[in-house]
Protein backbone atom coordinates (compact mmCIF):
# COMPACT_ATOMS: atom_id res chain seq x y z
CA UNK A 1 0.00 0.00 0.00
CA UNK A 2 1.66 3.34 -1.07
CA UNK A 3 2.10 5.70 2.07
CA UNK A 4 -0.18 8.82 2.26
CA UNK A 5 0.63 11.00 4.51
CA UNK A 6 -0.23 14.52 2.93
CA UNK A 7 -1.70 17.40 5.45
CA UNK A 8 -5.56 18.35 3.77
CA UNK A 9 -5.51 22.15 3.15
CA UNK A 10 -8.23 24.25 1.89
CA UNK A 11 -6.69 25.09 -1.44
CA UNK A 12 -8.50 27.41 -4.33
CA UNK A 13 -9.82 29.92 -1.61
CA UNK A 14 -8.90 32.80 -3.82
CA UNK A 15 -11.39 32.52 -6.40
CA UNK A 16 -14.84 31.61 -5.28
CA UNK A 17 -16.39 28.45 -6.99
CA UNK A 18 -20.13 29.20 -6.82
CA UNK A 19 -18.84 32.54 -8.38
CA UNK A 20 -16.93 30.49 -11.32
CA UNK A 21 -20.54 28.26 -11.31
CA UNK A 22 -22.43 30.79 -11.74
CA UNK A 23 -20.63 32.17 -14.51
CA UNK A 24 -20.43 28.79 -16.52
CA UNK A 25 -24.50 28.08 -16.30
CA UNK A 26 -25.11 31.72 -17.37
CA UNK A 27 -24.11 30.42 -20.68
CA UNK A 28 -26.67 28.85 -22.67
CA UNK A 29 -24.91 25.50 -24.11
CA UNK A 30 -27.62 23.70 -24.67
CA UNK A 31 -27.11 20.92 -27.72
CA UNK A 32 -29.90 19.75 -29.03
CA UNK A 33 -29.49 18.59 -32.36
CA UNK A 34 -33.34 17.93 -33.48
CA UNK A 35 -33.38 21.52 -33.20
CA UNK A 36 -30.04 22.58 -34.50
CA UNK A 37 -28.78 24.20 -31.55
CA UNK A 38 -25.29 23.97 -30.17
CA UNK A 39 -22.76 25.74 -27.94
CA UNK A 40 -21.02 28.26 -29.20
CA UNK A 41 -17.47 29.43 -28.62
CA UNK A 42 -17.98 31.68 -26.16
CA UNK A 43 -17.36 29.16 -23.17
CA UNK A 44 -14.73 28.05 -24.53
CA UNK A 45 -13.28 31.23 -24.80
CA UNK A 46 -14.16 32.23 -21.37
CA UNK A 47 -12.66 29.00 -20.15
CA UNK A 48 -9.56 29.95 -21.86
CA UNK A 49 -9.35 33.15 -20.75
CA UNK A 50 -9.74 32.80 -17.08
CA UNK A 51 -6.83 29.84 -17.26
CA UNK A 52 -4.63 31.96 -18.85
CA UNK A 53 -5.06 34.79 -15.98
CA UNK A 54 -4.01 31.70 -13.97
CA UNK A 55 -0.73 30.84 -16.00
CA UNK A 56 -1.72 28.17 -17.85
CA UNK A 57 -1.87 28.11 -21.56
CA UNK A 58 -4.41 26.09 -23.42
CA UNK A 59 -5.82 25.62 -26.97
CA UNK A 60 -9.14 26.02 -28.39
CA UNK A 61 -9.74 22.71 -30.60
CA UNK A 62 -12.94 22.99 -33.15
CA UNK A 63 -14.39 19.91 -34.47
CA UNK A 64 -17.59 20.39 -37.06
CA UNK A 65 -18.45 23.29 -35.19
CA UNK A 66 -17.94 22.48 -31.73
CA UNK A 67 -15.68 23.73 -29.31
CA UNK A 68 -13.09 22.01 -26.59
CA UNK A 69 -10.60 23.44 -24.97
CA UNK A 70 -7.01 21.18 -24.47
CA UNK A 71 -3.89 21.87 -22.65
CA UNK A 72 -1.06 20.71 -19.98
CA UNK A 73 0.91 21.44 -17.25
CA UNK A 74 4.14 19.91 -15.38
CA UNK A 75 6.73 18.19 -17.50
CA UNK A 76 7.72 14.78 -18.73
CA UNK A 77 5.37 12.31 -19.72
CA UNK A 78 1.42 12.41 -19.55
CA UNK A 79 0.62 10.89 -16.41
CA UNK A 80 -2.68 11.84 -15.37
CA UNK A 81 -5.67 13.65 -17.19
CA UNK A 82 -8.40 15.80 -15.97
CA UNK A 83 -11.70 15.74 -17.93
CA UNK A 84 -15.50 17.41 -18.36
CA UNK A 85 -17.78 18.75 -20.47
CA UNK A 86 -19.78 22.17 -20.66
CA UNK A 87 -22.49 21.40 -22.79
CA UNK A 88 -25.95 20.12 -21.38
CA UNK A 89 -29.10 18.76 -22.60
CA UNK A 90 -32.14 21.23 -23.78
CA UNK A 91 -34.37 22.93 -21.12
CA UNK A 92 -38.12 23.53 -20.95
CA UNK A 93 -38.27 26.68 -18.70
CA UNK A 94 -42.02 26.17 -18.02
CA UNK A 95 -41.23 23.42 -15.82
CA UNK A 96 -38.29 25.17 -13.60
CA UNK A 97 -39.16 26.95 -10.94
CA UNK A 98 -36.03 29.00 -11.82
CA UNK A 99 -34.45 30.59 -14.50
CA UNK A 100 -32.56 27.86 -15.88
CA UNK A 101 -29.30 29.72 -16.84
CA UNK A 102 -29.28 31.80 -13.21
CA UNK A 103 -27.75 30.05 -10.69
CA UNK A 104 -30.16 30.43 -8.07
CA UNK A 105 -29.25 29.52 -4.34
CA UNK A 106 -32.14 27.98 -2.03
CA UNK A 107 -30.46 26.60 1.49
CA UNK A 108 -27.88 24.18 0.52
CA UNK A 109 -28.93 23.80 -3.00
CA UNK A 110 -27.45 25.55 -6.27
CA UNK A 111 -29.98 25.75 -9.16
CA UNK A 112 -29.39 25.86 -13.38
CA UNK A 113 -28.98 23.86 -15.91
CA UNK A 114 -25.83 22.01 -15.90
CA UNK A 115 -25.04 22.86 -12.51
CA UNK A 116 -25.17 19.32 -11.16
CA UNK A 117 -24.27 18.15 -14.92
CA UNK A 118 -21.53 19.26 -15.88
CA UNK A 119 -20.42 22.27 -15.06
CA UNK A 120 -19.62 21.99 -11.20
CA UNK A 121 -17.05 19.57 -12.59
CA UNK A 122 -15.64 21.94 -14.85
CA UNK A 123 -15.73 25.07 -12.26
CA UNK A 124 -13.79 22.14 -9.69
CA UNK A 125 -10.95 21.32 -12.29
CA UNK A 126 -10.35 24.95 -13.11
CA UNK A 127 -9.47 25.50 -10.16
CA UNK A 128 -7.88 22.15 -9.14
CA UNK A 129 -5.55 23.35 -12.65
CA UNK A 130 -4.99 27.11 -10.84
CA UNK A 131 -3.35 25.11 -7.88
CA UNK A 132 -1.17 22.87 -9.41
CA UNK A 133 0.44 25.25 -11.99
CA UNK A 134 1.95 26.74 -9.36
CA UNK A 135 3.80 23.19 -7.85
CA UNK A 136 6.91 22.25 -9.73
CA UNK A 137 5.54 19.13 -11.00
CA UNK A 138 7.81 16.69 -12.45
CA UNK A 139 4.41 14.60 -14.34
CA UNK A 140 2.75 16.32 -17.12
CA UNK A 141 -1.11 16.50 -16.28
CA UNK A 142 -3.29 16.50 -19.26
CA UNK A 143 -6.44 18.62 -19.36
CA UNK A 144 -9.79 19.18 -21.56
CA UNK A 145 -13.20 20.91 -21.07
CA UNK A 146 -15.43 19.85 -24.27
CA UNK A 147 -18.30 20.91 -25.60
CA UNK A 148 -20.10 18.06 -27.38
CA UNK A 149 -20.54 15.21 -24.48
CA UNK A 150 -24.12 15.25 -24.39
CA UNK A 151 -24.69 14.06 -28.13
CA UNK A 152 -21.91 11.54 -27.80
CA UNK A 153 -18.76 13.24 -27.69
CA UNK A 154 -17.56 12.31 -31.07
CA UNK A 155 -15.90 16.16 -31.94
CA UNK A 156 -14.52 16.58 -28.18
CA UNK A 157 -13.25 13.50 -26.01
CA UNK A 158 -12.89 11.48 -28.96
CA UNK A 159 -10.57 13.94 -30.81
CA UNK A 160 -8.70 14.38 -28.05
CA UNK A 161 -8.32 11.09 -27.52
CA UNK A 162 -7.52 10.01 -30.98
CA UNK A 163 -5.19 12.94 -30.54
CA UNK A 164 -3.12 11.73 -27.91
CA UNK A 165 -2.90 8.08 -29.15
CA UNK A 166 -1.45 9.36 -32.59
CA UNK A 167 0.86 11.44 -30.85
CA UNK A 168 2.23 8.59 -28.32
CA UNK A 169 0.67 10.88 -25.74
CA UNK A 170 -1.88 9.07 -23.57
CA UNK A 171 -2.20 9.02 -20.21
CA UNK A 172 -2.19 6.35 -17.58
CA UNK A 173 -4.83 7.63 -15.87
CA UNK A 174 -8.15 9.41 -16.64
CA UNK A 175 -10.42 11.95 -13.43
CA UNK A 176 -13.07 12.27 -15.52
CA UNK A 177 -15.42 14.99 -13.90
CA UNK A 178 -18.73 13.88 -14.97
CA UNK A 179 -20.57 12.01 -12.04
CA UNK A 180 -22.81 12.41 -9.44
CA UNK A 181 -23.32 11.64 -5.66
CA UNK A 182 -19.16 11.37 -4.68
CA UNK A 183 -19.24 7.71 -5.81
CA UNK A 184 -15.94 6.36 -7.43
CA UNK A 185 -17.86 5.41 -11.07
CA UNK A 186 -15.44 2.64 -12.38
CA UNK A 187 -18.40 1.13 -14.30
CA UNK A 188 -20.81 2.42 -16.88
CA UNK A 189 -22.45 0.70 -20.11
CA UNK A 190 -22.11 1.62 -23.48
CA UNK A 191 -24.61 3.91 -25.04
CA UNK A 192 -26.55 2.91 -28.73
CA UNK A 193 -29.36 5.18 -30.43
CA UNK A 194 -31.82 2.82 -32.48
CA UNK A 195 -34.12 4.36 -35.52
CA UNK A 196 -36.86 2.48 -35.66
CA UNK A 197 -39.16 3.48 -38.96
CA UNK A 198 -42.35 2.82 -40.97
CA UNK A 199 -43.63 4.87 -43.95
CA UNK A 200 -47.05 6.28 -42.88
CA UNK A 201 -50.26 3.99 -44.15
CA UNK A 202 -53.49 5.75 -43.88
CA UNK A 203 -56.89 3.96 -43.39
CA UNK A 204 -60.59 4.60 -42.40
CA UNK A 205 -63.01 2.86 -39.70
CA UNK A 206 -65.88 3.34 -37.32
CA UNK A 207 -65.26 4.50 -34.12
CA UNK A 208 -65.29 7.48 -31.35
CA UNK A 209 -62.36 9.73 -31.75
CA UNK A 210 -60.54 10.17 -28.11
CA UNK A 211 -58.09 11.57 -26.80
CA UNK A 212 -55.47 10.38 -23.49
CA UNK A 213 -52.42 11.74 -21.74
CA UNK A 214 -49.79 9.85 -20.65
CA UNK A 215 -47.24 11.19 -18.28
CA UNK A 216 -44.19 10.02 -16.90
CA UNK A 217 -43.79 9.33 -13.51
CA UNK A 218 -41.20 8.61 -10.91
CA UNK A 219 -42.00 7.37 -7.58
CA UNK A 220 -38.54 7.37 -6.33
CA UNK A 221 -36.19 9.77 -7.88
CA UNK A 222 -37.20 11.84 -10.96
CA UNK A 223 -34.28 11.26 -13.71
CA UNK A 224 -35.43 12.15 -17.12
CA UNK A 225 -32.38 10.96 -17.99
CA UNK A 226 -32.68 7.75 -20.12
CA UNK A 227 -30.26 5.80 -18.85
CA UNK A 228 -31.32 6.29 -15.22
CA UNK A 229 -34.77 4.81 -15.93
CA UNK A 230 -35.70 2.19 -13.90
CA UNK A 231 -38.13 -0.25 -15.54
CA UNK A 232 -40.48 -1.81 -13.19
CA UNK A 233 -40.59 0.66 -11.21
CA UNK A 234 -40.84 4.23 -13.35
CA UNK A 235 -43.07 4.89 -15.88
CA UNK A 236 -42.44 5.82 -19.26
CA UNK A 237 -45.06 7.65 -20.89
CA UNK A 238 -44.58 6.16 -24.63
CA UNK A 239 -44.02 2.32 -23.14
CA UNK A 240 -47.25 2.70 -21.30
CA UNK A 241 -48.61 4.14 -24.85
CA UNK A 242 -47.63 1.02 -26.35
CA UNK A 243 -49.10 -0.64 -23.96
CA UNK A 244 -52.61 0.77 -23.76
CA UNK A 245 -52.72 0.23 -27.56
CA UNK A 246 -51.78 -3.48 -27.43
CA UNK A 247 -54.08 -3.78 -24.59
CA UNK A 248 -57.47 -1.81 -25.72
CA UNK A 249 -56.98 -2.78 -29.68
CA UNK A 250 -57.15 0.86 -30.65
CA UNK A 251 -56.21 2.75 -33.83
CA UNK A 252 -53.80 5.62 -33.71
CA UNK A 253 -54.84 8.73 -35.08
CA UNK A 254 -51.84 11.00 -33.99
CA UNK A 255 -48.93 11.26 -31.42
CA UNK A 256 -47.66 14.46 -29.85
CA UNK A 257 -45.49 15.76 -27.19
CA UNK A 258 -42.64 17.80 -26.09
CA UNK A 259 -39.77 15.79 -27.44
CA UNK A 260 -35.93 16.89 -26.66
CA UNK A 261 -33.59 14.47 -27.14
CA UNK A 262 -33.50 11.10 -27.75
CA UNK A 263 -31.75 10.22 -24.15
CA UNK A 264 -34.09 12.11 -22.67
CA UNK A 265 -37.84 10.94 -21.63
CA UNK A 266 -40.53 13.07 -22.67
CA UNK A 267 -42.26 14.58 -19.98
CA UNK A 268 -45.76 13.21 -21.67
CA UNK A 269 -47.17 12.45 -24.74
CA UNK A 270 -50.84 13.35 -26.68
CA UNK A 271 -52.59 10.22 -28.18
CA UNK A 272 -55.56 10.84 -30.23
CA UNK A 273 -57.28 7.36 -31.66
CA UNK A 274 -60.45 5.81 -32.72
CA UNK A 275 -62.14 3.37 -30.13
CA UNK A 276 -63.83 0.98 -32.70
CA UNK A 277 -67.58 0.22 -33.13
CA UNK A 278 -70.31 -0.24 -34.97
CA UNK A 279 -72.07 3.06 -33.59
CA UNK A 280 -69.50 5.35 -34.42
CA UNK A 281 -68.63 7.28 -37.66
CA UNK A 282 -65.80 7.03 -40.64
CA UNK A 283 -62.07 8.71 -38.97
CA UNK A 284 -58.94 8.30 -40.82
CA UNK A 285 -56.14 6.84 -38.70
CA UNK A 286 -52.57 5.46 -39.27
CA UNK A 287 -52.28 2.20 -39.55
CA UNK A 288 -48.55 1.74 -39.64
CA UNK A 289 -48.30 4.23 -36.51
CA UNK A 290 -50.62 2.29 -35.18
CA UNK A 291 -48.60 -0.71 -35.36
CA UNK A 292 -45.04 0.89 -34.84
CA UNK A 293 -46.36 2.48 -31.07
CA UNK A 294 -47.33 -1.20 -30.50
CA UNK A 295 -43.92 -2.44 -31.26
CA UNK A 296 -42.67 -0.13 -28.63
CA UNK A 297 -42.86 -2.19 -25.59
CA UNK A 298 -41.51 -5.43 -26.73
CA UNK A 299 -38.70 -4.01 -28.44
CA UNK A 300 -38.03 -2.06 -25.00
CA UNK A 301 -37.80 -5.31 -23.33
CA UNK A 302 -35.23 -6.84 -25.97
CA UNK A 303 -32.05 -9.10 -24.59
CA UNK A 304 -29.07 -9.82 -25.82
CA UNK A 305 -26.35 -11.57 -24.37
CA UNK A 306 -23.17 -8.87 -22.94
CA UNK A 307 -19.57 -8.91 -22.27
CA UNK A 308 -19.48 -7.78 -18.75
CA UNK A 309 -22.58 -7.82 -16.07
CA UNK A 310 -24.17 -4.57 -15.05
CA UNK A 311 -26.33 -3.61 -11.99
CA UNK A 312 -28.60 -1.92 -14.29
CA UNK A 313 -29.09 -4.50 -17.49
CA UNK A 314 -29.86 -3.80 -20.53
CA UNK A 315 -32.30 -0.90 -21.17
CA UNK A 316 -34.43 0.75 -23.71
CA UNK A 317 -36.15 3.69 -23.96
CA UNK A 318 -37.86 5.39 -26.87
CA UNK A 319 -37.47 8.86 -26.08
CA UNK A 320 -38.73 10.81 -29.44
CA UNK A 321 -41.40 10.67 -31.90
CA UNK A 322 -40.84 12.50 -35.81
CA UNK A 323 -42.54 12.77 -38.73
CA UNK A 324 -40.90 13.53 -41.64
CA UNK A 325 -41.77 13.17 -45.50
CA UNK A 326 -44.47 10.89 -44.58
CA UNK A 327 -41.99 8.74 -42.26
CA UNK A 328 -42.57 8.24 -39.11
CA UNK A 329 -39.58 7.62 -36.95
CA UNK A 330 -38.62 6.72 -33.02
CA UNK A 331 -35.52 7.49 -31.61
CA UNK A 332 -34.52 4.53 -28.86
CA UNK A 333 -31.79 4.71 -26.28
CA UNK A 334 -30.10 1.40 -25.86
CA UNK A 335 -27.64 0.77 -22.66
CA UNK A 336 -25.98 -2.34 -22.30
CA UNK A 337 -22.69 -4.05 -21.45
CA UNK A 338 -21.51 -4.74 -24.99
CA UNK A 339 -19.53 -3.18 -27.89
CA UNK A 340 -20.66 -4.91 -30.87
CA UNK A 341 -23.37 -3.44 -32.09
CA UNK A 342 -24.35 -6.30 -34.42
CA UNK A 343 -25.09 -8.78 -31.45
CA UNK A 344 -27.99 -5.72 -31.18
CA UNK A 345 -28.58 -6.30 -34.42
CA UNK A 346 -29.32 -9.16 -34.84
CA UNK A 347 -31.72 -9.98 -32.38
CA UNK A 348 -33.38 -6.74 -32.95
CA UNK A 349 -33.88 -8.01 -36.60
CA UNK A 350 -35.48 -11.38 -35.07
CA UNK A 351 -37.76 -9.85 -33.17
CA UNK A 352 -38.95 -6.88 -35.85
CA UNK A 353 -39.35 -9.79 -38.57
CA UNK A 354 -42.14 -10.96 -36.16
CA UNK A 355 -44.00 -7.87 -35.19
CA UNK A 356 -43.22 -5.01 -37.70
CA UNK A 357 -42.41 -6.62 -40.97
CA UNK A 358 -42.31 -3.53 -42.75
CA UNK A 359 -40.07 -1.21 -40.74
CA UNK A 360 -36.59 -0.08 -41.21
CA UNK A 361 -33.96 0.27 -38.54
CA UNK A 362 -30.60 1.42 -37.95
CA UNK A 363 -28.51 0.98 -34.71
CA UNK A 364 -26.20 3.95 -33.84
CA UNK A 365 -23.26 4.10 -32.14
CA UNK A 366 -19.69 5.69 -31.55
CA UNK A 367 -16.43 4.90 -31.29
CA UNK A 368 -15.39 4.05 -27.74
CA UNK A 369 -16.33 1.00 -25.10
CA UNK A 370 -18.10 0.45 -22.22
CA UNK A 371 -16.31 1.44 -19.06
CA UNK A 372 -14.77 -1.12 -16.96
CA UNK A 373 -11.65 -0.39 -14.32
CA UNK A 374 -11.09 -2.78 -11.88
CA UNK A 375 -10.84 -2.11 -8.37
CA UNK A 376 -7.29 -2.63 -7.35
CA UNK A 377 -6.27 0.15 -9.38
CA UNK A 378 -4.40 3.01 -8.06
CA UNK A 379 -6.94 5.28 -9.14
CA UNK A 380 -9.35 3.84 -7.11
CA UNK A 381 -7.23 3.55 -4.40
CA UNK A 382 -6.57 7.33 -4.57
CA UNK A 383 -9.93 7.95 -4.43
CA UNK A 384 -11.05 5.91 -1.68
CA UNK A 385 -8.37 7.06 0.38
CA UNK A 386 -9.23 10.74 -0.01
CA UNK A 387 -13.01 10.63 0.30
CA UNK A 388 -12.05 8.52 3.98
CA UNK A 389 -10.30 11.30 5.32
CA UNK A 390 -13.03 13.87 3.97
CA UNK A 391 -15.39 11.78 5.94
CA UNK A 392 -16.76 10.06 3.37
CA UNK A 393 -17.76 6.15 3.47
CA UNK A 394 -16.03 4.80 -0.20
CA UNK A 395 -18.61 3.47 -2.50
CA UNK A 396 -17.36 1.67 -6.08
CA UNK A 397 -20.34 1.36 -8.31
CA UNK A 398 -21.72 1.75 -11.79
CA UNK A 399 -22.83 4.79 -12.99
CA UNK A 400 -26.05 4.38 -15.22
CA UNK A 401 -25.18 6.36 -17.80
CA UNK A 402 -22.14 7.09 -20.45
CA UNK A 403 -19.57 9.06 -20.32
CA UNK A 404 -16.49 10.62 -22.15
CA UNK A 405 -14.49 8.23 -20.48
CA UNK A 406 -15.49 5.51 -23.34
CA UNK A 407 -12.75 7.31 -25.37
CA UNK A 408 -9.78 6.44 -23.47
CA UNK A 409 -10.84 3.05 -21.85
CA UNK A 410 -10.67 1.88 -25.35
CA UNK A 411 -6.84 2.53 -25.38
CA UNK A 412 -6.40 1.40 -21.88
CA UNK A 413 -6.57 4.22 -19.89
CA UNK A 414 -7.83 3.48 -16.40
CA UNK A 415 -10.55 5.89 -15.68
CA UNK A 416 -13.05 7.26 -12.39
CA UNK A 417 -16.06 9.42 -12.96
CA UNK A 418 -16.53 11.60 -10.31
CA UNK A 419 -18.65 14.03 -9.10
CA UNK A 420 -20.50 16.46 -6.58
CA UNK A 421 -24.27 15.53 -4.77
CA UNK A 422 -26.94 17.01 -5.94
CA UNK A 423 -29.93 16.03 -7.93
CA UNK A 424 -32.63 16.03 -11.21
CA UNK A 425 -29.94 14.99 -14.04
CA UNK A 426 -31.36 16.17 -16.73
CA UNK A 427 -34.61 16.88 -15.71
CA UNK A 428 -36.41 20.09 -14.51
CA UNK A 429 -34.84 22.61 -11.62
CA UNK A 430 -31.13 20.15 -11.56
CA UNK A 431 -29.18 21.35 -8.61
CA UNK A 432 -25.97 20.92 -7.10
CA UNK A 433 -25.22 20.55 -3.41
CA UNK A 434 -23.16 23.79 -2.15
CA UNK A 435 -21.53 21.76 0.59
CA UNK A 436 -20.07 18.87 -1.56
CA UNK A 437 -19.82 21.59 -4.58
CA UNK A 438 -17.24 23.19 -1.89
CA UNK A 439 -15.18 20.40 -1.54
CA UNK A 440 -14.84 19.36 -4.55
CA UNK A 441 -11.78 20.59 -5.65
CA UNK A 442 -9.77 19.84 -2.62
CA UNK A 443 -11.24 15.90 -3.16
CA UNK A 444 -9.71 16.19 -7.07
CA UNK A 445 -6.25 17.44 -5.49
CA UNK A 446 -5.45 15.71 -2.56
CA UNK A 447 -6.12 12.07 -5.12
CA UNK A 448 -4.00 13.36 -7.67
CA UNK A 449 -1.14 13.93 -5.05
CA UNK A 450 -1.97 10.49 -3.87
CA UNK A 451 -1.23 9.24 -7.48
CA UNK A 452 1.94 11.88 -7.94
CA UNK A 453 3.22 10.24 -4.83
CA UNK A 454 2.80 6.59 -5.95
CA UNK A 455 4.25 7.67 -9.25
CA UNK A 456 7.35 9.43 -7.90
C-alpha cells in the first residue's frame, strides 16, 4: 500500500467556486441537435481566458463546429488527465421553478442547468488546474473541457483522444469529472441510439375519436435521464402508450409531445385514436403508426447476451417521436454491457421480422467501449483514500449512464467518474449541493497527489 501522509488544506480559496458556477451556467450551451442548436465558442473562450489569468496556456480545438478546450501542465510524460464537459441537454423553462441559466441559491442547493451536470465539474478542475500550476511538477497532467458530451462526444473527447494516441501521448490515468453523488464510477455501459421506422399507411373505420395523456412518472427519484430509468418501477409515458394500444386494440390517429432528445424521456405524450364500433362514424387513422407504437414495448424489453454484467441490465427507452416526409420515426436509447453493435442487431432483426415486418432500422453508435476499471487500481485507491479522510464512506459502483471516459478506456486508460451531490440529471430545476460543490476541488487534489506520490 503506497504511504499517504499529505496534510488536507483548503486550497483554491482565492477565487470563489459558486462565483466560477455561476458564470459557466449563465451560458446557454444547450445541444440539441433535433433543433439545431449547439454551444457556441464563447465558453470556450471564457474557459480559456480565465486559465490563462491563472498561467496556464491552453488551446481552443474545433471539431464540425464544436468547441473544446485542451492543454497541460508539469513536464515529462502524460501521467494523469483531468476531464469534463460544458455542454448540457435542452431545457423547458415552463417546468423550472427557476431561471434555468441563473444560478439560483435555495439553502444548501445551487440551481441551473448544468449545474449538477456538468459544469460543477468543470468550475472544480479549473481551479484544481490554478493550484497545481503553481507546484513544480515533475508529471505532465493532461487537461480538456469539451463541448459536445451530451450528443456523444464524437468532436470533443474522442478527438482528443484520438489525438493523444497518434501522438504517443496518452495518459495512464483518466479523473473524468462527470458524475454524481461522490461515488468512485469505475463502471458504466455503453450507449446505442436505435431508428426504428415505418412509412405512414393511412386507413378509415368506425369509431369514437378520443383523446389520453400519458405522463411520466417517478416514484422514487425523478431522472429524465434515459439511462437512469428504472423499468419496473418508473413509468415511461410512450411504453405505457404502447401498452394501452396493445391492450385496448385501438387505432392511432396521432402522437404528440414535447420531445428533446432522444436520451431524454418526454415529460408526456398526446394520443388521439379511434375506439372501434359499430355506432361510431368514418375517422382516418394510421395504420402503420398504429402498429409501430405497439412495437414499442416489446422491443423495450429486448435481450441480448453482454460482455461484462451490469447492476442496471440492458435498457431501452424510446425517447422521441418525428414525422418527416411521410416517415414516421422513433428514436430509442439502448444501454448495455456490450460493444458490438451487431449482437444488437441481430436480435433486434429477429424480433422486428415478427412484429413489424415492414419497418426499417438502424442501430447507432460511436467509437469508444463500455467502461470497466477494476478495483485494485491506483486510481481507485486514490480515491477511496481521499473521500475517507473527507469523511466520506467509499462506494465503487456503476454509474447508469455514459460518459467521455469511453474514449480512453478503449486505449487502456484506467478511468473514475466523479462528481459532486446534488440532484434532477437532466430533468427540470437540476441542482448541485453547495456543501459537496465546496469540496470538490480539494477531493480532485489531494487524489492526484496520492497518485503523484505513488508515481514518484
Amino acid at each position: 500500500m503506497v504511504k499517504y501522509d499529505i496534510e488536507l488544506h483548503i486550497r483554491c480559496n482565492e477565487m470563489n467556486i459558486i462565483d466560477l458556477l455561476s458564470n459557466l451556467v449563465s451560458y446557454k450551451t444547450v445541444n440539441d441537435p433535433l433543433r439545431n442548436i449547439r454551444p457556441g465558442i464563447d465558453i470556450a473562450k471564457y474557459i480559456q481566458d480565465i486559465l490563462s489569468d491563472w498561467g496556464i496556456e491552453s488551446q481552443i480545438i474545433e471539431s464540425n463546429g464544436y468547441y473544446s478546450v485542451y492543454g497541460s501542465i508539469g513536464s515529462g510524460k502524460p501521467y494523469i488527465m483531468l476531464l469534463a464537459h460544458f455542454d448540457t441537454v435542452p431545457v423547458d423553462p415552463s417546468k423550472w421553478d427557476y431561471d434555468p441559466f441563473k444560478l439560483t441559491i435555495v439553502g444548501n442547493k445551487a440551481y441551473g442547468r448544468g449545474a449538477l451536470d456538468d459544469k460543477s465539474n468543470v468550475a472544480a478542475l479549473m481551479l484544481v488546474l490554478k493550484d497545481l500550476v503553481k507546484r513544480d511538477l515533475k508529471v505532465k497532467i493532461l487537461f480538456a473541457f469539451t463541448g459536445d458530451e451530451e450528443i456523444g462526444g464524437a468532436n470533443g473527447a474522442r478527438v482528443i483522444a484520438e489525438k493523444l494516441y497518434k501522438e504517443n501521448m496518452l495518459p495512464k490515468y483518466l479523473i473524468n469529472g462527470d458524475g454524481y453523488g461522490m461515488r468512485i464510477i469505475n463502471r458504466r455501459r455503453k450507449a446505442f441510439r436505435i431508428e426504428l421506422k415505418v412509412p405512414v399507411q393511412k386507413a378509415i373505420c368506425n369509431g369514437i375519436l378520443r383523446t389520453k395523456i400519458f405522463k411520466a412518472y417517478y416514484p422514487l427519484k425523478q431522472y429524465a435521464h434515459a439511462a437512469y430509468f428504472h423499468p419496473g418501477t418508473d413509468i415511461h409515458p410512450l411504453i405505457t402508450t404502447s401498452v394501452f394500444i396493445r391492450e385496448n386494440n385501438v387505432y392511432v390517429v396521432s402522437l404528440e409531445g414535447k420531445f428533446l432528445k432522444s436520451n431524454v424521456i418526454p415529460d408526456q405524450v398526446i394520443l388521439k385514436y379511434v375506439e372501434p364500433g359499430t355506432g361510431g362514424t368514418k375517422i382516418e387513422y394510421d395504420k402503420s403508426l398504429t402498429q409501430l407504437l405497439k412495437a414499442l414495448y416489446p422491443v423495450s424489453r429486448l435481450t441480448f447476451p453482454t460482455d461484462k454484467p451490469s447492476e442496471y441490465g440492458i435498457t431501452i427507452t424510446p425517447n422521441v417521436y418525428e414525422l418527416n416526409n411521410y416517415i414516421h420515426k422513433i428514436h430509442l436509447d439502448l444501454r448495455a454491457m456490450v460493444n458490438d453493435k451487431s449482437i444488437i442487431e441481430n436480435e433486434l432483426s429477429k424480433l422486428l421480422h415478427e412484429i413489424l415486418p415492414d419497418s426499417k432500422y438502424n442501430v447507432i453508435t460511436g467509437t469508444g467501449s463500455y467502461m470497466y476499471t477494476d478495483k485494485k487500481s491506483i486510481i481507485i485507491q486514490a480515491f477511496k483514500s481521499t473521500l475517507t479522510r473527507y469523511g466520506y464512506e467509499p462506494e465503487i459502483s456503476e454509474g447508469a449512464g455514459a460518459t467521455d471516459s469511453r474514449y480512453f478506456t478503449t486505449y487502456g486508460v484506467e478511468s473514475v467518474d466523479f462528481g459532486p451531490l446534488g440532484g434532477n440529471i437532466h430533468g427540470d430545476n437540476e441542482y448541485v449541493e453547495i456543501k459537496s460543490l465546496q469540496i470538490l476541488p480539494n477531493i480532485y487534489l489531494n487524489t492526484i497527489e496520492f497518485l503523484i506520490q505513488d508515481h514518484v
